[in-house]
PDB file of N, CA and C in Angstrom:
ATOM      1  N   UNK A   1      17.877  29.408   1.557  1.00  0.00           N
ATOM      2  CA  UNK A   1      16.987  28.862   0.561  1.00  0.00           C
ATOM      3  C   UNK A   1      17.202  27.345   0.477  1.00  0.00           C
ATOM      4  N   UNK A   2      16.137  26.659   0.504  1.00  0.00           N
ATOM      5  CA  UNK A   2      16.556  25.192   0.600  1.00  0.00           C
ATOM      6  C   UNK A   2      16.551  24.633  -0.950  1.00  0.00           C
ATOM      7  N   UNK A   3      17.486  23.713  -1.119  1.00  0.00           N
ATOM      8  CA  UNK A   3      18.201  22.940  -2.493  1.00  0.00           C
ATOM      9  C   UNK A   3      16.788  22.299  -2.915  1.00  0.00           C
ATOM     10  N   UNK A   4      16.353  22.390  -3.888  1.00  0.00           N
ATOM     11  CA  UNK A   4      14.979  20.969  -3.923  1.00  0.00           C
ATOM     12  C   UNK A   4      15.975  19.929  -4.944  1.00  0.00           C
ATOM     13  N   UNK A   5      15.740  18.534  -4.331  1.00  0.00           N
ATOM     14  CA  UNK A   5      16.189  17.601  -4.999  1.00  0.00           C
ATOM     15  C   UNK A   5      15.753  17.462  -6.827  1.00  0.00           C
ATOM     16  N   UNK A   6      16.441  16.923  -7.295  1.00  0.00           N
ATOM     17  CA  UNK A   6      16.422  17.127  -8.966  1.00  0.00           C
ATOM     18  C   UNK A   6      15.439  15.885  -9.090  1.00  0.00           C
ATOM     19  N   UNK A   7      14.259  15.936 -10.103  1.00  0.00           N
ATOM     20  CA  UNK A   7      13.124  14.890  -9.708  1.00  0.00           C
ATOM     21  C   UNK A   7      13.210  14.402 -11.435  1.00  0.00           C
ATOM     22  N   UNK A   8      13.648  13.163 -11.832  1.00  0.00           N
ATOM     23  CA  UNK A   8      13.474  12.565 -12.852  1.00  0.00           C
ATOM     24  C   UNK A   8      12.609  13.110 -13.606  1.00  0.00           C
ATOM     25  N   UNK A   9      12.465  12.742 -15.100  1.00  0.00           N
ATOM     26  CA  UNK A   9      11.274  12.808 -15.737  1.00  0.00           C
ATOM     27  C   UNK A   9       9.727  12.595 -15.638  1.00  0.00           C
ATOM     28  N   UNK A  10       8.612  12.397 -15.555  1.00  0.00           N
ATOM     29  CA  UNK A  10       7.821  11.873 -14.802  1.00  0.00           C
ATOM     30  C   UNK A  10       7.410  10.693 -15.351  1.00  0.00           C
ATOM     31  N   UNK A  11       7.024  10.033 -14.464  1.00  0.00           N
ATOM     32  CA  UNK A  11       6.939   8.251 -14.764  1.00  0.00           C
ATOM     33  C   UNK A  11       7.812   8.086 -15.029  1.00  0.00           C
ATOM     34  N   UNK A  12       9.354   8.181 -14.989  1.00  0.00           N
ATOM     35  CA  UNK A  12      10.392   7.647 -14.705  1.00  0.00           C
ATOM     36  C   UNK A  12      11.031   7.375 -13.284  1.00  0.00           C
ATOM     37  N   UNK A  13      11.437   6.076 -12.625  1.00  0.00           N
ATOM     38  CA  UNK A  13      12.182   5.938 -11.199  1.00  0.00           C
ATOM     39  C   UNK A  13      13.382   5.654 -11.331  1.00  0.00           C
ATOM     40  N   UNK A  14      14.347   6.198 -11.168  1.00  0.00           N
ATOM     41  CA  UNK A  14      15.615   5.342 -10.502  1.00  0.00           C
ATOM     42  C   UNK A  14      15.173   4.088  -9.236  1.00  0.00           C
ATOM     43  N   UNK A  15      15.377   2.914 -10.743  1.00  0.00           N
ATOM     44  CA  UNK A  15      14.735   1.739 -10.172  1.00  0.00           C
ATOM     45  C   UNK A  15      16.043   1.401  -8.683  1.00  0.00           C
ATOM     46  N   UNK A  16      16.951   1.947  -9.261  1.00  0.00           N
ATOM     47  CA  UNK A  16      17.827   1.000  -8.222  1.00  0.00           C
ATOM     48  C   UNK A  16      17.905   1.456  -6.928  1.00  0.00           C
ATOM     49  N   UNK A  17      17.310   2.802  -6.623  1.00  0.00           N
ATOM     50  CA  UNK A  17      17.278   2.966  -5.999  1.00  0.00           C
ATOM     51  C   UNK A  17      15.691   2.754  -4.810  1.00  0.00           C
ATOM     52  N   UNK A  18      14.928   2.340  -6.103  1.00  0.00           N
ATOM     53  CA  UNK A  18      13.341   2.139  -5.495  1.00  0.00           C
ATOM     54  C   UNK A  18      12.947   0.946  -5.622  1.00  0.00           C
ATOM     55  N   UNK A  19      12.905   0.246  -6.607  1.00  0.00           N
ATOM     56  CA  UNK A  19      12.594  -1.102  -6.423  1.00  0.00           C
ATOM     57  C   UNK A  19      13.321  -2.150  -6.295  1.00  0.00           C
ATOM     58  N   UNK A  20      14.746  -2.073  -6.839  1.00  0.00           N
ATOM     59  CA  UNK A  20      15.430  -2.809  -6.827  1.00  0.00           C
ATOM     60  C   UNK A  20      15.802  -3.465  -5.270  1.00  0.00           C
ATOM     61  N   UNK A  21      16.320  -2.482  -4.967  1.00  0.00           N
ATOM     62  CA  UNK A  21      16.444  -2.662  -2.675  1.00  0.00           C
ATOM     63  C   UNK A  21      15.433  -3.436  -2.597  1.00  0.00           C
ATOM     64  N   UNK A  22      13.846  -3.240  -2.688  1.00  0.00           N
ATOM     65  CA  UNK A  22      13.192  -4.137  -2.547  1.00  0.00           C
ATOM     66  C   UNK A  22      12.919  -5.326  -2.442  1.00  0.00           C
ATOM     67  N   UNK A  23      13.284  -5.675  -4.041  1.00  0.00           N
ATOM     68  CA  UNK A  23      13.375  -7.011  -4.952  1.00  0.00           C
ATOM     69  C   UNK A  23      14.546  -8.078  -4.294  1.00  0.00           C
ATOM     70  N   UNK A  24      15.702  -7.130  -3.953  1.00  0.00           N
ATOM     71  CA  UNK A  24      16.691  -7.952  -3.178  1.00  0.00           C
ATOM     72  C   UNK A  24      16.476  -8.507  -2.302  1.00  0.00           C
ATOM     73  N   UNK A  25      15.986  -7.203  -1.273  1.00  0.00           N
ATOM     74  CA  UNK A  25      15.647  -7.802   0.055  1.00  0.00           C
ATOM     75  C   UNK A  25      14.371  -9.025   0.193  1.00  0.00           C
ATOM     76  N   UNK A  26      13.695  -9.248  -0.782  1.00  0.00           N
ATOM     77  CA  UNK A  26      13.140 -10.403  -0.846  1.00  0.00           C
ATOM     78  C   UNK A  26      13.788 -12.084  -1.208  1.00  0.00           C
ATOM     79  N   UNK A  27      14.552 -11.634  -2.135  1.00  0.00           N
ATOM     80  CA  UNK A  27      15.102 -12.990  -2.429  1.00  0.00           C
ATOM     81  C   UNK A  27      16.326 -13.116  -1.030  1.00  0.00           C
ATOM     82  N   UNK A  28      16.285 -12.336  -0.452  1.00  0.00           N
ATOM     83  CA  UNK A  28      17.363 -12.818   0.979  1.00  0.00           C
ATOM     84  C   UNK A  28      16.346 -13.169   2.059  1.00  0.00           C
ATOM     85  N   UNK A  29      15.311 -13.021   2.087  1.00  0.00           N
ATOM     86  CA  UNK A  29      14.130 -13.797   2.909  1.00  0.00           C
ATOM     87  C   UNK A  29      14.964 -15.146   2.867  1.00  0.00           C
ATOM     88  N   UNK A  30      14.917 -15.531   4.367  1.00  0.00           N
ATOM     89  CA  UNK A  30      15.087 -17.214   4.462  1.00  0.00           C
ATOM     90  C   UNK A  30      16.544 -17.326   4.525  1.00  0.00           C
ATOM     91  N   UNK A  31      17.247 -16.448   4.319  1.00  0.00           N
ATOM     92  CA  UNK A  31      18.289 -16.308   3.767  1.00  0.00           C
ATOM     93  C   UNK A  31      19.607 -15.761   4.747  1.00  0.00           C
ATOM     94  N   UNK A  32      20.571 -16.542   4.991  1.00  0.00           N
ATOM     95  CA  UNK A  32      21.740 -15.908   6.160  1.00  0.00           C
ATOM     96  C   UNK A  32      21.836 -14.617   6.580  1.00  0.00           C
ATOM     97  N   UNK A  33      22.622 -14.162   5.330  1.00  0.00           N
ATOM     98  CA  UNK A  33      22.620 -12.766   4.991  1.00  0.00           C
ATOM     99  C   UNK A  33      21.644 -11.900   5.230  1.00  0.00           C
ATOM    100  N   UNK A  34      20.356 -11.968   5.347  1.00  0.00           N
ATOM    101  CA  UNK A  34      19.198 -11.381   5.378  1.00  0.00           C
ATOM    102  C   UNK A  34      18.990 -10.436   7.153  1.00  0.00           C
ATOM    103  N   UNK A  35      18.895  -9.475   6.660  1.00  0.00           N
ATOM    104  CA  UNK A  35      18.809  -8.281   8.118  1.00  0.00           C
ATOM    105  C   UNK A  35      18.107  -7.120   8.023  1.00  0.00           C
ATOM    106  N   UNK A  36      18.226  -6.272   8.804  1.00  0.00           N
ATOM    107  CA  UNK A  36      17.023  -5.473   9.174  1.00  0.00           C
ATOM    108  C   UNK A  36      16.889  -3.905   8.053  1.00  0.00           C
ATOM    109  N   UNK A  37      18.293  -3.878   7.699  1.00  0.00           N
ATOM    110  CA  UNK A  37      18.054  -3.336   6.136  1.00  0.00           C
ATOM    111  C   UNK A  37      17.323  -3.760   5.197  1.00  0.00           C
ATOM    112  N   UNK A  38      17.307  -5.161   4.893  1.00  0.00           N
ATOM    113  CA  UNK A  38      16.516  -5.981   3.765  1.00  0.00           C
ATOM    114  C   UNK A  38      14.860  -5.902   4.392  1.00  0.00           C
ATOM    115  N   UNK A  39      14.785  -5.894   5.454  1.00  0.00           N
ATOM    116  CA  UNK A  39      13.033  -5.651   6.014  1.00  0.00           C
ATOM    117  C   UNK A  39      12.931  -4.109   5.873  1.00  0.00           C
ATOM    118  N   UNK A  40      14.063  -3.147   6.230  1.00  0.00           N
ATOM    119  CA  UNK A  40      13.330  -1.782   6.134  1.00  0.00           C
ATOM    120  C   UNK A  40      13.039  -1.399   4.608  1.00  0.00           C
ATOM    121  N   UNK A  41      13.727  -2.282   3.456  1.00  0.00           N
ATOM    122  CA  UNK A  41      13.278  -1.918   2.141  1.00  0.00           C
ATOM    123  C   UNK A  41      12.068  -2.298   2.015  1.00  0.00           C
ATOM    124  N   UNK A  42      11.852  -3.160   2.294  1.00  0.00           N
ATOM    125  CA  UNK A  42      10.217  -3.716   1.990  1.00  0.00           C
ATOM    126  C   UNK A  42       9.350  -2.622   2.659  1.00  0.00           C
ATOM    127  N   UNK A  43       9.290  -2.449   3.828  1.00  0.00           N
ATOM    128  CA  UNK A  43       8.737  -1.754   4.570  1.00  0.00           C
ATOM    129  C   UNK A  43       8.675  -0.564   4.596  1.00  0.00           C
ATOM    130  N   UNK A  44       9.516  -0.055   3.332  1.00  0.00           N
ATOM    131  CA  UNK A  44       9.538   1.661   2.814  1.00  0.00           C
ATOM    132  C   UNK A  44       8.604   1.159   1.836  1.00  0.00           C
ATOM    133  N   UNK A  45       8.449   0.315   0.965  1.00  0.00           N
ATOM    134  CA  UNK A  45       7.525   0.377  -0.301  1.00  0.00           C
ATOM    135  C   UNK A  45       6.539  -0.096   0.251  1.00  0.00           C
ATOM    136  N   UNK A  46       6.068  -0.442   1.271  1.00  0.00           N
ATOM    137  CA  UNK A  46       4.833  -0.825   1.847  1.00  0.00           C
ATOM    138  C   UNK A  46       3.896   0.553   2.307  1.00  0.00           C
ATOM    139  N   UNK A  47       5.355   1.501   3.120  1.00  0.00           N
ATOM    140  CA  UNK A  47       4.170   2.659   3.799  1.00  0.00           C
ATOM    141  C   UNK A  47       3.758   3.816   2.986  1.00  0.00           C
ATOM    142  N   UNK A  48       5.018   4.078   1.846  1.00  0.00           N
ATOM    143  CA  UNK A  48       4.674   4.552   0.627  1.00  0.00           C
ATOM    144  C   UNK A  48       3.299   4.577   0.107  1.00  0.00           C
ATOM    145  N   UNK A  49       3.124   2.604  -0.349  1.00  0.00           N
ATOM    146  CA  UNK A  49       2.051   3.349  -0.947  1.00  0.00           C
ATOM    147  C   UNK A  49       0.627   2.952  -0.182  1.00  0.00           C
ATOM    148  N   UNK A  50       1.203   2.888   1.100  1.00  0.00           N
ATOM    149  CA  UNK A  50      -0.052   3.068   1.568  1.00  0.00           C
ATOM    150  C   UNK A  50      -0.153   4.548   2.029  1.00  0.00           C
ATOM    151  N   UNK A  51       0.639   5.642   2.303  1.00  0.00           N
ATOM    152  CA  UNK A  51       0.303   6.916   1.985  1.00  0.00           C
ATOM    153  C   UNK A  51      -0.066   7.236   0.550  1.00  0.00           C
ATOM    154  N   UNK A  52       0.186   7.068   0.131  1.00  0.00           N
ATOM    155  CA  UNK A  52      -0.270   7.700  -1.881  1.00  0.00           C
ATOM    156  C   UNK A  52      -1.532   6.764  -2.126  1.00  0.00           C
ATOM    157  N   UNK A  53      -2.270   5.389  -1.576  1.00  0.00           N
ATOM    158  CA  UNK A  53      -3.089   4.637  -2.271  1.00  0.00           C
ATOM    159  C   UNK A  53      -4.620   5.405  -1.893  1.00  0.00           C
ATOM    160  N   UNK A  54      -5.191   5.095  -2.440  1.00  0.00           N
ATOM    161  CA  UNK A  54      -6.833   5.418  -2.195  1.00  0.00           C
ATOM    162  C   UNK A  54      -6.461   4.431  -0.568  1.00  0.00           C
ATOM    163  N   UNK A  55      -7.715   4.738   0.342  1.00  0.00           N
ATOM    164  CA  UNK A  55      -7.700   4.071   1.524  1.00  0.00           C
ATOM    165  C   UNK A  55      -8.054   2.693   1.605  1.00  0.00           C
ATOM    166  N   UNK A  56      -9.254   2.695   0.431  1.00  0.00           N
ATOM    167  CA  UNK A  56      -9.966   1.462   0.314  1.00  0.00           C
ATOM    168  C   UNK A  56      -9.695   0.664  -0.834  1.00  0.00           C
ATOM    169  N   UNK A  57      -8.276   1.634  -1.216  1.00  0.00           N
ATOM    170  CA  UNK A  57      -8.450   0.693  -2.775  1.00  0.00           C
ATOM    171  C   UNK A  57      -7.774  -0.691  -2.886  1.00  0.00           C
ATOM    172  N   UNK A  58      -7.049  -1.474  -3.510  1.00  0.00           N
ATOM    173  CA  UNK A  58      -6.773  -2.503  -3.723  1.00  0.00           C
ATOM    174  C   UNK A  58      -5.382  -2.651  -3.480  1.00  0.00           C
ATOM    175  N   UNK A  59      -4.417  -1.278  -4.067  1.00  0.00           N
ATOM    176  CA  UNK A  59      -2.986  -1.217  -3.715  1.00  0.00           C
ATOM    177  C   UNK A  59      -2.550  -1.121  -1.917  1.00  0.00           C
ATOM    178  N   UNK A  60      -4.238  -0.238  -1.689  1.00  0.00           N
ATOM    179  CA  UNK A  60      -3.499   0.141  -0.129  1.00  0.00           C
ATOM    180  C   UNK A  60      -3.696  -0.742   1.115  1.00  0.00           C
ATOM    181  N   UNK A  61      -5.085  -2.341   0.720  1.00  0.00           N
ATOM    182  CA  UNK A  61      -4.624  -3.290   1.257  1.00  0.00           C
ATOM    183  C   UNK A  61      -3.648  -3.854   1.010  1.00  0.00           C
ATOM    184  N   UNK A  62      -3.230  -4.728   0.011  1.00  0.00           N
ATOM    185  CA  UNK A  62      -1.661  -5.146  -0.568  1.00  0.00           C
ATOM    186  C   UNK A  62      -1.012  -4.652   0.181  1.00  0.00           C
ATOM    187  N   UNK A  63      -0.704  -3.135   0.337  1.00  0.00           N
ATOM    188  CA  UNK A  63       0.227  -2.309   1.383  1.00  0.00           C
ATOM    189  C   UNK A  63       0.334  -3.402   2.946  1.00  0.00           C
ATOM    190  N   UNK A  64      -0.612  -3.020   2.983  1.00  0.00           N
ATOM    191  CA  UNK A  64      -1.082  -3.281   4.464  1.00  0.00           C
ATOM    192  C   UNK A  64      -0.901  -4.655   5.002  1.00  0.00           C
ATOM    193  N   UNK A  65      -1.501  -5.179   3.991  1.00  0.00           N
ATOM    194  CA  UNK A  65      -0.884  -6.980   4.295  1.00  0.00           C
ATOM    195  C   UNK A  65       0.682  -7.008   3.967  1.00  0.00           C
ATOM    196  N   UNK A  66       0.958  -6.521   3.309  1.00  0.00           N
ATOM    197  CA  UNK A  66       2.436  -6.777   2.785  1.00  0.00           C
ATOM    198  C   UNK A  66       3.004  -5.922   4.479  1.00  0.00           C
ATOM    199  N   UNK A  67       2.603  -5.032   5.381  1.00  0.00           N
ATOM    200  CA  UNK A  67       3.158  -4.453   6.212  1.00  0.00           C
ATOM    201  C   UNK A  67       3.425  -5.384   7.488  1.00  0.00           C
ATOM    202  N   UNK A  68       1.903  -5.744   7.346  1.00  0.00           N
ATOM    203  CA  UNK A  68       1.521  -6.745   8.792  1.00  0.00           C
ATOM    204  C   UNK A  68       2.567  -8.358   8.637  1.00  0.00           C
ATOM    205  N   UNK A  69       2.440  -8.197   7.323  1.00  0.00           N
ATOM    206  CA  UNK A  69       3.240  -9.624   7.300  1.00  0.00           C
ATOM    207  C   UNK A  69       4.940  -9.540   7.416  1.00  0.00           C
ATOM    208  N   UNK A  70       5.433  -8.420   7.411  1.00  0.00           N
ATOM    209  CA  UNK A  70       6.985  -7.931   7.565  1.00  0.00           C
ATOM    210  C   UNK A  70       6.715  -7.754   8.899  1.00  0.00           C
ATOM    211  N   UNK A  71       6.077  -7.481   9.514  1.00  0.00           N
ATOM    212  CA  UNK A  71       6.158  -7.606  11.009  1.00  0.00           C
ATOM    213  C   UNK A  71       6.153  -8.496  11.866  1.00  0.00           C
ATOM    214  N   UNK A  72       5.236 -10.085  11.123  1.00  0.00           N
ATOM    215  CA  UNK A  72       5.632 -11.178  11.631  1.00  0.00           C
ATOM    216  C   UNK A  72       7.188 -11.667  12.081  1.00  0.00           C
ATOM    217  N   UNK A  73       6.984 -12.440  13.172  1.00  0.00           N
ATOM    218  CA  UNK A  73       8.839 -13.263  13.239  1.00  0.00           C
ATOM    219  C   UNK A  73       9.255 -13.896  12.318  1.00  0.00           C
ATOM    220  N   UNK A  74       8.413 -14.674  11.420  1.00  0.00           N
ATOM    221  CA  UNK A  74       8.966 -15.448  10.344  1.00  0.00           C
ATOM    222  C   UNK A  74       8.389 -14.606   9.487  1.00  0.00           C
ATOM    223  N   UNK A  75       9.118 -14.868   8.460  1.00  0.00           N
ATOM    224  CA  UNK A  75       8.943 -13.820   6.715  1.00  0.00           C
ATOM    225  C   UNK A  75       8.252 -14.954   6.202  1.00  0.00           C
ATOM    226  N   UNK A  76       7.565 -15.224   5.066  1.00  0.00           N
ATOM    227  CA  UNK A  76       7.246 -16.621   4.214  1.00  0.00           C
ATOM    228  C   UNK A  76       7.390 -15.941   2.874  1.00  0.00           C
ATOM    229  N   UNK A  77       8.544 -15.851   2.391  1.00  0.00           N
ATOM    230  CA  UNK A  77       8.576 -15.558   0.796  1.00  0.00           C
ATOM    231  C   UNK A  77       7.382 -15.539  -0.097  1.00  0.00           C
ATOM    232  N   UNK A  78       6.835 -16.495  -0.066  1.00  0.00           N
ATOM    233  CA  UNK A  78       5.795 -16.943  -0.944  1.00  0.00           C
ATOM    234  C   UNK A  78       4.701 -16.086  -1.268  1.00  0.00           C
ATOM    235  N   UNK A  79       4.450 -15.388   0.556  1.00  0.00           N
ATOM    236  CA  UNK A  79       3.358 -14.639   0.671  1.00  0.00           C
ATOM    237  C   UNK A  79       3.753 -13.584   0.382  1.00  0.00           C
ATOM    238  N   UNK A  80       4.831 -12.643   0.856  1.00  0.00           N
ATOM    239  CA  UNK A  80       5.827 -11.660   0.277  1.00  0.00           C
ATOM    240  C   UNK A  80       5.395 -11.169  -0.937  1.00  0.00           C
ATOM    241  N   UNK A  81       5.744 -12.188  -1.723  1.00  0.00           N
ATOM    242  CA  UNK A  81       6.577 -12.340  -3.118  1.00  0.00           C
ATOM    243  C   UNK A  81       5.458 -11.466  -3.964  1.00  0.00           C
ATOM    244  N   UNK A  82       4.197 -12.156  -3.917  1.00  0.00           N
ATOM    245  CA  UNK A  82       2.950 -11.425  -4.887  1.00  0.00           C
ATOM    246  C   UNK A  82       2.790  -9.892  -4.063  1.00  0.00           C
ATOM    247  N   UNK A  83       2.358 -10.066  -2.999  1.00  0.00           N
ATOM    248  CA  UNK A  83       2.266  -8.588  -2.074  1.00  0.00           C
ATOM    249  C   UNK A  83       3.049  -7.331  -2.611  1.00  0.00           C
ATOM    250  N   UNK A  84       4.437  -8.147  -2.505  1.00  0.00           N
ATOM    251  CA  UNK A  84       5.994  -6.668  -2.913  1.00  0.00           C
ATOM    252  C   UNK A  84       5.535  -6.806  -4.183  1.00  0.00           C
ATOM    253  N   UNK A  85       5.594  -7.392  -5.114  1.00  0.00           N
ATOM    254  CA  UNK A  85       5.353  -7.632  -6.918  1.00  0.00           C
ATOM    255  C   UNK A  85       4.338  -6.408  -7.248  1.00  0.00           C
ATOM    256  N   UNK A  86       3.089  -6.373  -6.514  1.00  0.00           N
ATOM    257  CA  UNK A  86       1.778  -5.787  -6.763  1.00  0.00           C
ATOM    258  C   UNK A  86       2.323  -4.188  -6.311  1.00  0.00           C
ATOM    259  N   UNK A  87       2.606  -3.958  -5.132  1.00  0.00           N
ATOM    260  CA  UNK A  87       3.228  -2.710  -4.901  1.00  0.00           C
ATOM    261  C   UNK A  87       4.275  -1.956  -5.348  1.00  0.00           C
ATOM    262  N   UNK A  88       5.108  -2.746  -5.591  1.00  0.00           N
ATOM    263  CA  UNK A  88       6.448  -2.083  -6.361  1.00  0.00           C
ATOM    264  C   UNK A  88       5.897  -1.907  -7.334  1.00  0.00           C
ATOM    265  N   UNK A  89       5.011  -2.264  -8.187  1.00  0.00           N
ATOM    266  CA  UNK A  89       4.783  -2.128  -9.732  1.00  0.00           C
ATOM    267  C   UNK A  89       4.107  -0.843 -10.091  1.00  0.00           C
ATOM    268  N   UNK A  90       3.388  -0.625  -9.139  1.00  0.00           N
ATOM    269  CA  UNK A  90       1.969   0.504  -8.748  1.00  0.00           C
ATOM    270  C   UNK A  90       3.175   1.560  -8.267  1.00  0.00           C
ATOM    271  N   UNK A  91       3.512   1.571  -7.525  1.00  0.00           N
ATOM    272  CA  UNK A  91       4.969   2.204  -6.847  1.00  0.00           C
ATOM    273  C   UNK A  91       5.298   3.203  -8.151  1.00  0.00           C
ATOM    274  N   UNK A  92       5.785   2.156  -8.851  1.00  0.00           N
ATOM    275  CA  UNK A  92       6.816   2.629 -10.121  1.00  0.00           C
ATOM    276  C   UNK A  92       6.130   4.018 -11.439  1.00  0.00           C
ATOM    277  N   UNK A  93       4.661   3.444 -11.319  1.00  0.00           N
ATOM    278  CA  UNK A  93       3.603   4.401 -11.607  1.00  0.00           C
ATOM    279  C   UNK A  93       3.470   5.725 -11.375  1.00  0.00           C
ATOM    280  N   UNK A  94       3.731   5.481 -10.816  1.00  0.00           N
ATOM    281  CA  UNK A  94       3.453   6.688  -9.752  1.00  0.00           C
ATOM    282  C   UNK A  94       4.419   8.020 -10.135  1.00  0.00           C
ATOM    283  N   UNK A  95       3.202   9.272 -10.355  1.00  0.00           N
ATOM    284  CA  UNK A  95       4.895  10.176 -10.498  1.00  0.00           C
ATOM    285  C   UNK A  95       5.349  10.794  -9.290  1.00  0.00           C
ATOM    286  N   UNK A  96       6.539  11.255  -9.983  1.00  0.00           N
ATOM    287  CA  UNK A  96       7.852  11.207  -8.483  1.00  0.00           C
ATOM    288  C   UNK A  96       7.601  12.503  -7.945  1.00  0.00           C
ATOM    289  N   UNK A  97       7.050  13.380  -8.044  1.00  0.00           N
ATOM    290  CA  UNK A  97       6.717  14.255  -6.667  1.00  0.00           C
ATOM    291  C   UNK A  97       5.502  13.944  -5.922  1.00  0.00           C
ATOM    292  N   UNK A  98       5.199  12.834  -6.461  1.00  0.00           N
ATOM    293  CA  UNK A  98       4.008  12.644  -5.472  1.00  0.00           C
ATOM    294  C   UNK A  98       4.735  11.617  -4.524  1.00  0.00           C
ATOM    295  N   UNK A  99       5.111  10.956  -4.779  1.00  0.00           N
ATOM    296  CA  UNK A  99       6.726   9.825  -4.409  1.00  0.00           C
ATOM    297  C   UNK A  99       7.585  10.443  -3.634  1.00  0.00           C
ATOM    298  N   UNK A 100       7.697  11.629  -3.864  1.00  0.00           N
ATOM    299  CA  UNK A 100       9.081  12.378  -3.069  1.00  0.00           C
ATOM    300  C   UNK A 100       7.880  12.852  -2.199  1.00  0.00           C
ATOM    301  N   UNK A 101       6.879  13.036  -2.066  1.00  0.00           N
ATOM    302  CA  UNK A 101       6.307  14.218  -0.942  1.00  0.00           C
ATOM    303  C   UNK A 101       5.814  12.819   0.058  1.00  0.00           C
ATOM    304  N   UNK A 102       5.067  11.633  -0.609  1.00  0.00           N
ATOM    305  CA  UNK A 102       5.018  10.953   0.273  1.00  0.00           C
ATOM    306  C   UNK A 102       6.236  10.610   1.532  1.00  0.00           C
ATOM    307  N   UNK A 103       7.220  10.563   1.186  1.00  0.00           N
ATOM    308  CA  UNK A 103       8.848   9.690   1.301  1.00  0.00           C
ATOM    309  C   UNK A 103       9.153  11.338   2.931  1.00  0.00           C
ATOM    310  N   UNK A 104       8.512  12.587   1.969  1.00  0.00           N
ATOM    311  CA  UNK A 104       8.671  13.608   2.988  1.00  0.00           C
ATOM    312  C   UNK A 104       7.876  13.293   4.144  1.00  0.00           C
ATOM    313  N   UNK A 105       6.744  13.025   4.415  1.00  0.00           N
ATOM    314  CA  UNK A 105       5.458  12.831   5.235  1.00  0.00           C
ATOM    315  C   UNK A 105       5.929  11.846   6.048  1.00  0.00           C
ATOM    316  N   UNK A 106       6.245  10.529   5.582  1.00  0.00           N
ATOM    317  CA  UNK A 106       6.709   9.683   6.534  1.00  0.00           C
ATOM    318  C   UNK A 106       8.010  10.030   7.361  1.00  0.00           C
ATOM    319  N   UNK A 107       8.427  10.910   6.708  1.00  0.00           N
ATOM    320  CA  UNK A 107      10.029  11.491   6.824  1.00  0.00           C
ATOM    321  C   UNK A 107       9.512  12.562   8.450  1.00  0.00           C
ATOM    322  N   UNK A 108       8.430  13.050   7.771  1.00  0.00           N
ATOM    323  CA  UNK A 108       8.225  14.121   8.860  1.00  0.00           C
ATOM    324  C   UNK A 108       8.984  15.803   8.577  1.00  0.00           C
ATOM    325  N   UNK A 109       9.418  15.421   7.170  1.00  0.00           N
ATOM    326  CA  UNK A 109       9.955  16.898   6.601  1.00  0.00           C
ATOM    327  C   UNK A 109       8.763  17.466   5.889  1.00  0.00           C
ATOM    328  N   UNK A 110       7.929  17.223   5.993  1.00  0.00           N
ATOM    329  CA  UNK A 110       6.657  17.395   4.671  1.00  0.00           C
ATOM    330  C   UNK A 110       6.726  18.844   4.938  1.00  0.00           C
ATOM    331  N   UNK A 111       7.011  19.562   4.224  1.00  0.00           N
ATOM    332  CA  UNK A 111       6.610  21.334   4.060  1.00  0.00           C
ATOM    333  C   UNK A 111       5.309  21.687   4.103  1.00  0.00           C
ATOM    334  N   UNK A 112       4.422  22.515   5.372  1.00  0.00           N
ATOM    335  CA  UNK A 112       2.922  22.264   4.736  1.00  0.00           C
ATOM    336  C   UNK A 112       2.937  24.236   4.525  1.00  0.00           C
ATOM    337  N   UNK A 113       2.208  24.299   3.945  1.00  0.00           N
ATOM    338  CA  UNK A 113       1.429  25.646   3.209  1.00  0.00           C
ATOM    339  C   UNK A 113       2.775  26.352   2.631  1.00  0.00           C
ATOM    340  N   UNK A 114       3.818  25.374   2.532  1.00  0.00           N
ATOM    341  CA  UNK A 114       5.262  26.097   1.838  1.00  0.00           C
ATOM    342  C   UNK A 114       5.008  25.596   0.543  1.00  0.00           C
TER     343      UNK A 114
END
């Protein structure tokens, strides 16, 4: 029988574990310290919610630019900065089994007709 993870209240996140990584890995943009952990945080809250957003809606470009632009060689904070802001926030919205099933899908564990 498989364990199901214990899922917060709804509309509640364990920020530190969801946005916060994020938020960090932005202010280390530009930054010595800054490595490919600090890009895969961004780049988890990017594909997130571009799985959970409407296709055409407003969060799931944001996504998308915020994706294409973590893929550039140079980062530019600046541009970052509003992109991650707009998504993490929408992110945080969001309730958490829809959050956990996305996180499954990209995962490639997604349970289907279970």
């Amino acid at each position: 029988m498989k364990k199901r993870k214990k899922l917060l209240p709804l509309g509640m996140k364990n920020q530190v574990k969801t946005e916060l990584p994020a938020l960090i890995a932005l202010e280390a943009v530009g930054q010595p310290w800054f490595c490919d952990d600090h890009l895969t945080d961004m780049m988890s809250v990017a594909m997130v919610c571009m799985v959970l957003a409407e296709p055409e809606g407003e969060i799931h470009e944001a996504a998308s630019r915020l994706f294409v632009e973590l893929g550039k060689p140079e980062l530019d904070a600046d541009v970052l900065r509003p992109l991650l802001g707009k998504t993490s926030v929408w992110l945080q919205r969001q309730p958490n089994g829809k959050v956990e099933r996305a996180i499954d899908q990209l995962l490639g564990t997604h349970c289907k007709g279970a």
